[in-house]
PDB file of N, CA and C in Angstrom:
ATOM      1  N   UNK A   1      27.069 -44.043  28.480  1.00  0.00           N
ATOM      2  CA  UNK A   1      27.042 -44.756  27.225  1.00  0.00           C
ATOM      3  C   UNK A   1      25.774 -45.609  27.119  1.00  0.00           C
ATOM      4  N   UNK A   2      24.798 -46.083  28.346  1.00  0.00           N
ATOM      5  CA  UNK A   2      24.314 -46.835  28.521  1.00  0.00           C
ATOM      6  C   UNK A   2      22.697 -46.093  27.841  1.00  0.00           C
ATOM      7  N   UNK A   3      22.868 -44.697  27.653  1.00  0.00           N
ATOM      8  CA  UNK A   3      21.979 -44.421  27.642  1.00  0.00           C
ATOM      9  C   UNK A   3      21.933 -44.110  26.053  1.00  0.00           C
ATOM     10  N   UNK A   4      22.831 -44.325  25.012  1.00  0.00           N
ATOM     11  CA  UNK A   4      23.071 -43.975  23.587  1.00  0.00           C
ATOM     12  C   UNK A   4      22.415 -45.257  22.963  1.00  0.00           C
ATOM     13  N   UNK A   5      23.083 -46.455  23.721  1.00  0.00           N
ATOM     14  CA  UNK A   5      22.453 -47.918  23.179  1.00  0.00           C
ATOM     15  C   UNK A   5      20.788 -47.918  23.721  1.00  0.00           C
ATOM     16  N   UNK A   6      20.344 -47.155  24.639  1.00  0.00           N
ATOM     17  CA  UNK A   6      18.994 -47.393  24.585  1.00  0.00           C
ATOM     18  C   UNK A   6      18.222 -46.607  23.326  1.00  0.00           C
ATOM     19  N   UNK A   7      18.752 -45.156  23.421  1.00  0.00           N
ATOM     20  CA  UNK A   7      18.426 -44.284  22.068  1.00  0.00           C
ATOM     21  C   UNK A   7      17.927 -45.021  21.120  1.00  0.00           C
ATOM     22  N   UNK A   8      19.732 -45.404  20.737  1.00  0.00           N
ATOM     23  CA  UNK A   8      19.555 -46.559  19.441  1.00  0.00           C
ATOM     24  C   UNK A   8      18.409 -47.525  19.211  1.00  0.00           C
ATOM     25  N   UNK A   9      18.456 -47.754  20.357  1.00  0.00           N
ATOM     26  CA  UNK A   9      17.655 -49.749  20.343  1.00  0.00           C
ATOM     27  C   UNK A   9      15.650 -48.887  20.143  1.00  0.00           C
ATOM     28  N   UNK A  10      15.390 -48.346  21.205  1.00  0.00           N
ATOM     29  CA  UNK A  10      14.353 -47.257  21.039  1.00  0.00           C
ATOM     30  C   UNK A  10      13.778 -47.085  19.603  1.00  0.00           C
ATOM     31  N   UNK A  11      15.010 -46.028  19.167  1.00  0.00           N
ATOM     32  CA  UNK A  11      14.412 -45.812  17.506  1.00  0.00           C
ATOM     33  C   UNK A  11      14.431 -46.820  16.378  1.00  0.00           C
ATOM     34  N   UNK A  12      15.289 -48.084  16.601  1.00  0.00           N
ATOM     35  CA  UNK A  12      15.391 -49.010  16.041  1.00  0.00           C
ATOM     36  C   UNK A  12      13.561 -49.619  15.931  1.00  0.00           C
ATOM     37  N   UNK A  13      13.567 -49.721  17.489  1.00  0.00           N
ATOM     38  CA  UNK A  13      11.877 -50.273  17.311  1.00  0.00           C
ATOM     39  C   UNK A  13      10.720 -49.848  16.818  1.00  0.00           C
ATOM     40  N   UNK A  14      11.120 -48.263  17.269  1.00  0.00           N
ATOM     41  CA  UNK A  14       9.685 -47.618  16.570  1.00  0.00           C
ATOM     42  C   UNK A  14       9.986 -47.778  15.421  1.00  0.00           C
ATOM     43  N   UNK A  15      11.207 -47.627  14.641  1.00  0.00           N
ATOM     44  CA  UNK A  15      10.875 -47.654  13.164  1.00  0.00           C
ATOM     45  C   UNK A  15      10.680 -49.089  12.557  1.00  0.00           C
ATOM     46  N   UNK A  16      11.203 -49.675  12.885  1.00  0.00           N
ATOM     47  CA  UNK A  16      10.389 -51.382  12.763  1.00  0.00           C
ATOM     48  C   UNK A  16       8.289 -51.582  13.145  1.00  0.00           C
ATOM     49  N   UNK A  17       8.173 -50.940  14.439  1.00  0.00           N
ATOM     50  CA  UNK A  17       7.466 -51.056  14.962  1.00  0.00           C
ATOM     51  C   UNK A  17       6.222 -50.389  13.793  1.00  0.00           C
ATOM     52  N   UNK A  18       6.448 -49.509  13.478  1.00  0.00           N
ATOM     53  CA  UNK A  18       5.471 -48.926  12.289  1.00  0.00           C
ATOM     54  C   UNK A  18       5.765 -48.208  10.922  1.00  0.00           C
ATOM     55  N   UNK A  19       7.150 -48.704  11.155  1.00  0.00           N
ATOM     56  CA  UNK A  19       7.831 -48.157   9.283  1.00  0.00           C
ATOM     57  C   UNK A  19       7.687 -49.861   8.637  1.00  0.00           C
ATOM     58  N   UNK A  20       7.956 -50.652   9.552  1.00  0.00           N
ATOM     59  CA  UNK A  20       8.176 -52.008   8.882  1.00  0.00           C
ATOM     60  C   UNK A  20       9.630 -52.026   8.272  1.00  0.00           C
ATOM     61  N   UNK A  21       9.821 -53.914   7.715  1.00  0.00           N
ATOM     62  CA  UNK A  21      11.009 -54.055   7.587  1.00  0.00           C
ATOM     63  C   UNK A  21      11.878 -52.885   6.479  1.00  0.00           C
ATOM     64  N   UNK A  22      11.019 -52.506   5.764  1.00  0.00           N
ATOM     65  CA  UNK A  22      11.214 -51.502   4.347  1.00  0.00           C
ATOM     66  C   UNK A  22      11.793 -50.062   4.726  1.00  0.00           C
ATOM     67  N   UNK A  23      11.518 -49.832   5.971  1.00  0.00           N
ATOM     68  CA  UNK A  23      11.515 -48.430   5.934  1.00  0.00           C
ATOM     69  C   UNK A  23      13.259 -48.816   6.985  1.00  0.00           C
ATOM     70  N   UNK A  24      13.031 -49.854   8.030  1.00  0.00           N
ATOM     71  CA  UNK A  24      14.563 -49.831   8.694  1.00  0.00           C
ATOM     72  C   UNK A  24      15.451 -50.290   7.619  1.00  0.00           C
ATOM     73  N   UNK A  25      15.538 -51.218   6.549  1.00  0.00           N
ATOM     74  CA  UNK A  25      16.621 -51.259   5.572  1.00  0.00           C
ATOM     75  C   UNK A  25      17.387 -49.661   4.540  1.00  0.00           C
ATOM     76  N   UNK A  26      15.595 -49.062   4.574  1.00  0.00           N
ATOM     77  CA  UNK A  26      16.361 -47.476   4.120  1.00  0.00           C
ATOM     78  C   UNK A  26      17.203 -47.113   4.742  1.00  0.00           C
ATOM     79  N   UNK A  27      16.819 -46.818   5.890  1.00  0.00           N
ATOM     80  CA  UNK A  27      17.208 -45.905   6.860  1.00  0.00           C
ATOM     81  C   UNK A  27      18.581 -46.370   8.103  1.00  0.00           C
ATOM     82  N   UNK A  28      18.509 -47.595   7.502  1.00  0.00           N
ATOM     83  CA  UNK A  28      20.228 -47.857   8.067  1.00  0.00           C
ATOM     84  C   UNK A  28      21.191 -47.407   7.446  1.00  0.00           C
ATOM     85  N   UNK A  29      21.907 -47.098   6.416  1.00  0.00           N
ATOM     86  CA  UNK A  29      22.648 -46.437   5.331  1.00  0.00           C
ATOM     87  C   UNK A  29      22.887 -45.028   6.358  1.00  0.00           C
ATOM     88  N   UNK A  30      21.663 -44.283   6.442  1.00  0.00           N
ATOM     89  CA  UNK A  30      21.480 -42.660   7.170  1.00  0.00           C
ATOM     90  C   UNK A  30      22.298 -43.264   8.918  1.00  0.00           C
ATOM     91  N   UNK A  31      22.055 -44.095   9.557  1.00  0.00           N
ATOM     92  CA  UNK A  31      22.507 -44.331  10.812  1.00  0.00           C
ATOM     93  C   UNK A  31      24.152 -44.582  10.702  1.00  0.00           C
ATOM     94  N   UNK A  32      24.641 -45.677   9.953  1.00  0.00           N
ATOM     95  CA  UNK A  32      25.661 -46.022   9.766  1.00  0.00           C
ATOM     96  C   UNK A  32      26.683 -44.311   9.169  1.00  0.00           C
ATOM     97  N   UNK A  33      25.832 -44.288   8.375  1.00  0.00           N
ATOM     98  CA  UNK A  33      26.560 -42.392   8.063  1.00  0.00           C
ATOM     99  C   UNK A  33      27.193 -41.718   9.166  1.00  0.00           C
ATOM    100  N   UNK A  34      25.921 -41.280  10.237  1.00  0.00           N
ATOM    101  CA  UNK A  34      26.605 -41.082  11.083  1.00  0.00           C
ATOM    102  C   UNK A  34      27.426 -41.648  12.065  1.00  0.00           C
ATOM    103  N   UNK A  35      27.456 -43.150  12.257  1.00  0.00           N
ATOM    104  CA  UNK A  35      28.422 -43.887  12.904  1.00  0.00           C
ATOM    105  C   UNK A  35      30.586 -43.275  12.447  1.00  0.00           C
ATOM    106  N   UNK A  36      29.883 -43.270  10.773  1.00  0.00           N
ATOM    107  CA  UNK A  36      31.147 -43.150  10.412  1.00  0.00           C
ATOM    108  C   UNK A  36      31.751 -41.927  10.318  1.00  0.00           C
ATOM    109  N   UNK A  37      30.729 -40.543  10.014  1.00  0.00           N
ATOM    110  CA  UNK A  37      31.150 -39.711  10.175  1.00  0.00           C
ATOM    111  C   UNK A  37      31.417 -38.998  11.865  1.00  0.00           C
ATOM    112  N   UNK A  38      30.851 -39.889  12.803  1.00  0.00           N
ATOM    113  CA  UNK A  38      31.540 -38.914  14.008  1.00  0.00           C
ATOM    114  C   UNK A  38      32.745 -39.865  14.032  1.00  0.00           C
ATOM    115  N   UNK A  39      33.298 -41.049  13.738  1.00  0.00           N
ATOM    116  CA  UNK A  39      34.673 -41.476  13.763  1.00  0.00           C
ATOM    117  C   UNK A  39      35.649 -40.557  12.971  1.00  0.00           C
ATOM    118  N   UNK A  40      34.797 -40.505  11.742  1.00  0.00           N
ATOM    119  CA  UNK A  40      35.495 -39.314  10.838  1.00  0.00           C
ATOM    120  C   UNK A  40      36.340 -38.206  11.991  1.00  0.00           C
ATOM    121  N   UNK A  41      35.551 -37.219  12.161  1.00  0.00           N
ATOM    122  CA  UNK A  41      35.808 -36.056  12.607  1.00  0.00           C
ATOM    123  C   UNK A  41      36.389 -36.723  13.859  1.00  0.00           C
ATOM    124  N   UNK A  42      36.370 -37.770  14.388  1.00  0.00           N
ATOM    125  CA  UNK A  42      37.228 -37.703  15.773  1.00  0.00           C
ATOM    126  C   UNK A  42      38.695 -38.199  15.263  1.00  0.00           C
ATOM    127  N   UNK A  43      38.756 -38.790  13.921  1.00  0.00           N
ATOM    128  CA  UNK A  43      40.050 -39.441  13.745  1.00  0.00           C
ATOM    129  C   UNK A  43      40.852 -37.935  12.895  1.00  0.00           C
ATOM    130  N   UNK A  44      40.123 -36.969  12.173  1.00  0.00           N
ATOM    131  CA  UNK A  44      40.729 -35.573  11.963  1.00  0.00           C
ATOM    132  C   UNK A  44      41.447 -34.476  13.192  1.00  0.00           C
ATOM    133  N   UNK A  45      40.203 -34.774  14.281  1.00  0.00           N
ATOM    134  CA  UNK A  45      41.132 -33.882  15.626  1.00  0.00           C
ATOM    135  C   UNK A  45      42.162 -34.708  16.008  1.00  0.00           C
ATOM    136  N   UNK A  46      42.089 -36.105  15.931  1.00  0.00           N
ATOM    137  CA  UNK A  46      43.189 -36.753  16.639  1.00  0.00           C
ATOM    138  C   UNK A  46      44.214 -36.044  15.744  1.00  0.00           C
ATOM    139  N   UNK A  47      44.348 -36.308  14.207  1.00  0.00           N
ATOM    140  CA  UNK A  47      45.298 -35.717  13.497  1.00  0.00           C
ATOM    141  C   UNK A  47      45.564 -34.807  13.796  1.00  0.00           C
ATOM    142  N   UNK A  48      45.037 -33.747  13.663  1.00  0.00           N
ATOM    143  CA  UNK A  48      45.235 -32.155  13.999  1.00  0.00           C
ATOM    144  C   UNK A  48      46.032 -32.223  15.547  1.00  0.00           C
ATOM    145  N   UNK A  49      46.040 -32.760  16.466  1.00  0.00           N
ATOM    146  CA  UNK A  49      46.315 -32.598  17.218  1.00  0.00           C
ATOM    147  C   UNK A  49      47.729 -32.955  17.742  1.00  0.00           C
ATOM    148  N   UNK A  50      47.664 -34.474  16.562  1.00  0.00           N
ATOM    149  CA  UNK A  50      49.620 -34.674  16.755  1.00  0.00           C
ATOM    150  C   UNK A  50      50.130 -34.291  16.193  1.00  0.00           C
ATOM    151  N   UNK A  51      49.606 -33.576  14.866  1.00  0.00           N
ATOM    152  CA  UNK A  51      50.933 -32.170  14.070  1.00  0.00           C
ATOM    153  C   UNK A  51      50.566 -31.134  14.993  1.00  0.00           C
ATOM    154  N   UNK A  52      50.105 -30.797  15.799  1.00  0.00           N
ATOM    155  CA  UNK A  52      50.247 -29.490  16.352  1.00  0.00           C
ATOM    156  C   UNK A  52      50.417 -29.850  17.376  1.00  0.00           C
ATOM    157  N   UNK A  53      50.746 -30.886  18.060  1.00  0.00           N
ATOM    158  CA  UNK A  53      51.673 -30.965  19.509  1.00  0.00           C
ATOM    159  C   UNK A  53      50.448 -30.657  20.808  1.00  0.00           C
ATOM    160  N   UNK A  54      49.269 -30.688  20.163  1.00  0.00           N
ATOM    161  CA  UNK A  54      48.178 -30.208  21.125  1.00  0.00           C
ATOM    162  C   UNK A  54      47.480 -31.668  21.699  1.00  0.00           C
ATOM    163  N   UNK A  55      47.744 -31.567  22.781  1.00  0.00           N
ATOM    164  CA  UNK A  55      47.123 -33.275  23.091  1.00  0.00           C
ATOM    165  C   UNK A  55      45.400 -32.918  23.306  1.00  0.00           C
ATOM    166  N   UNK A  56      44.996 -34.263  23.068  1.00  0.00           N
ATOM    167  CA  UNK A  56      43.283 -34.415  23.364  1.00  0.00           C
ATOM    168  C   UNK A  56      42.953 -35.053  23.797  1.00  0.00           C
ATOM    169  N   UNK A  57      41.687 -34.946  24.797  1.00  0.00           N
ATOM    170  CA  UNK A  57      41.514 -36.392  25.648  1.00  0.00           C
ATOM    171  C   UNK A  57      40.229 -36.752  24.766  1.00  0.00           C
ATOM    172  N   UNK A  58      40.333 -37.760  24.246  1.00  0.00           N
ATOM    173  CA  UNK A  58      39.265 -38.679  23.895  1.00  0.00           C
ATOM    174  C   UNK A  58      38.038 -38.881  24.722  1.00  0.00           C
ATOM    175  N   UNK A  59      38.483 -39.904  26.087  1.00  0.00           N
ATOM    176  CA  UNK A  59      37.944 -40.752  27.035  1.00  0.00           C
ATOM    177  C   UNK A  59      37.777 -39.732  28.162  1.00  0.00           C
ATOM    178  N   UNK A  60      36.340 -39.490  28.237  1.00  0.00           N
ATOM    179  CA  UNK A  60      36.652 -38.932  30.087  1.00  0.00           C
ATOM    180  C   UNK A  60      36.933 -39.347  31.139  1.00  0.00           C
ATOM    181  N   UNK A  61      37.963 -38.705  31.879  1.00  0.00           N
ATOM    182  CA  UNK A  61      38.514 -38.723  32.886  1.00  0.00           C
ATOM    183  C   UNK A  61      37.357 -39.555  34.350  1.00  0.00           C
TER     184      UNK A  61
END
């Protein structure tokens, strides 16, 4: 996990670093998107998975 928050923090800077404040206020909207859409799709398999009796592991073992 340790290595997703560096990702993040990384592209956070370069785009500060030479997009300026203008270009990271765009372009948070596009990040947060995907924040919400992989919750999305993980909170649909969870569904799918307790009407169909199919368990899922979330968390690795």
């Amino acid at each position: 996990m340790w290595f997703n928050l560096f990702l993040g923090w990384l592209i956070k800077g370069g785009i500060t670093r030479w997009g300026g404040y203008k270009v990271y206020q765009t372009a948070r909207p596009f990040f947060f998107g995907l924040i919400i859409g992989d919750c999305a799709a993980g909170a649909i398999w969870i569904t799918v998975g307790f009407l169909t009796g199919v368990g899922l592991n979330i968390l690795p073992d």
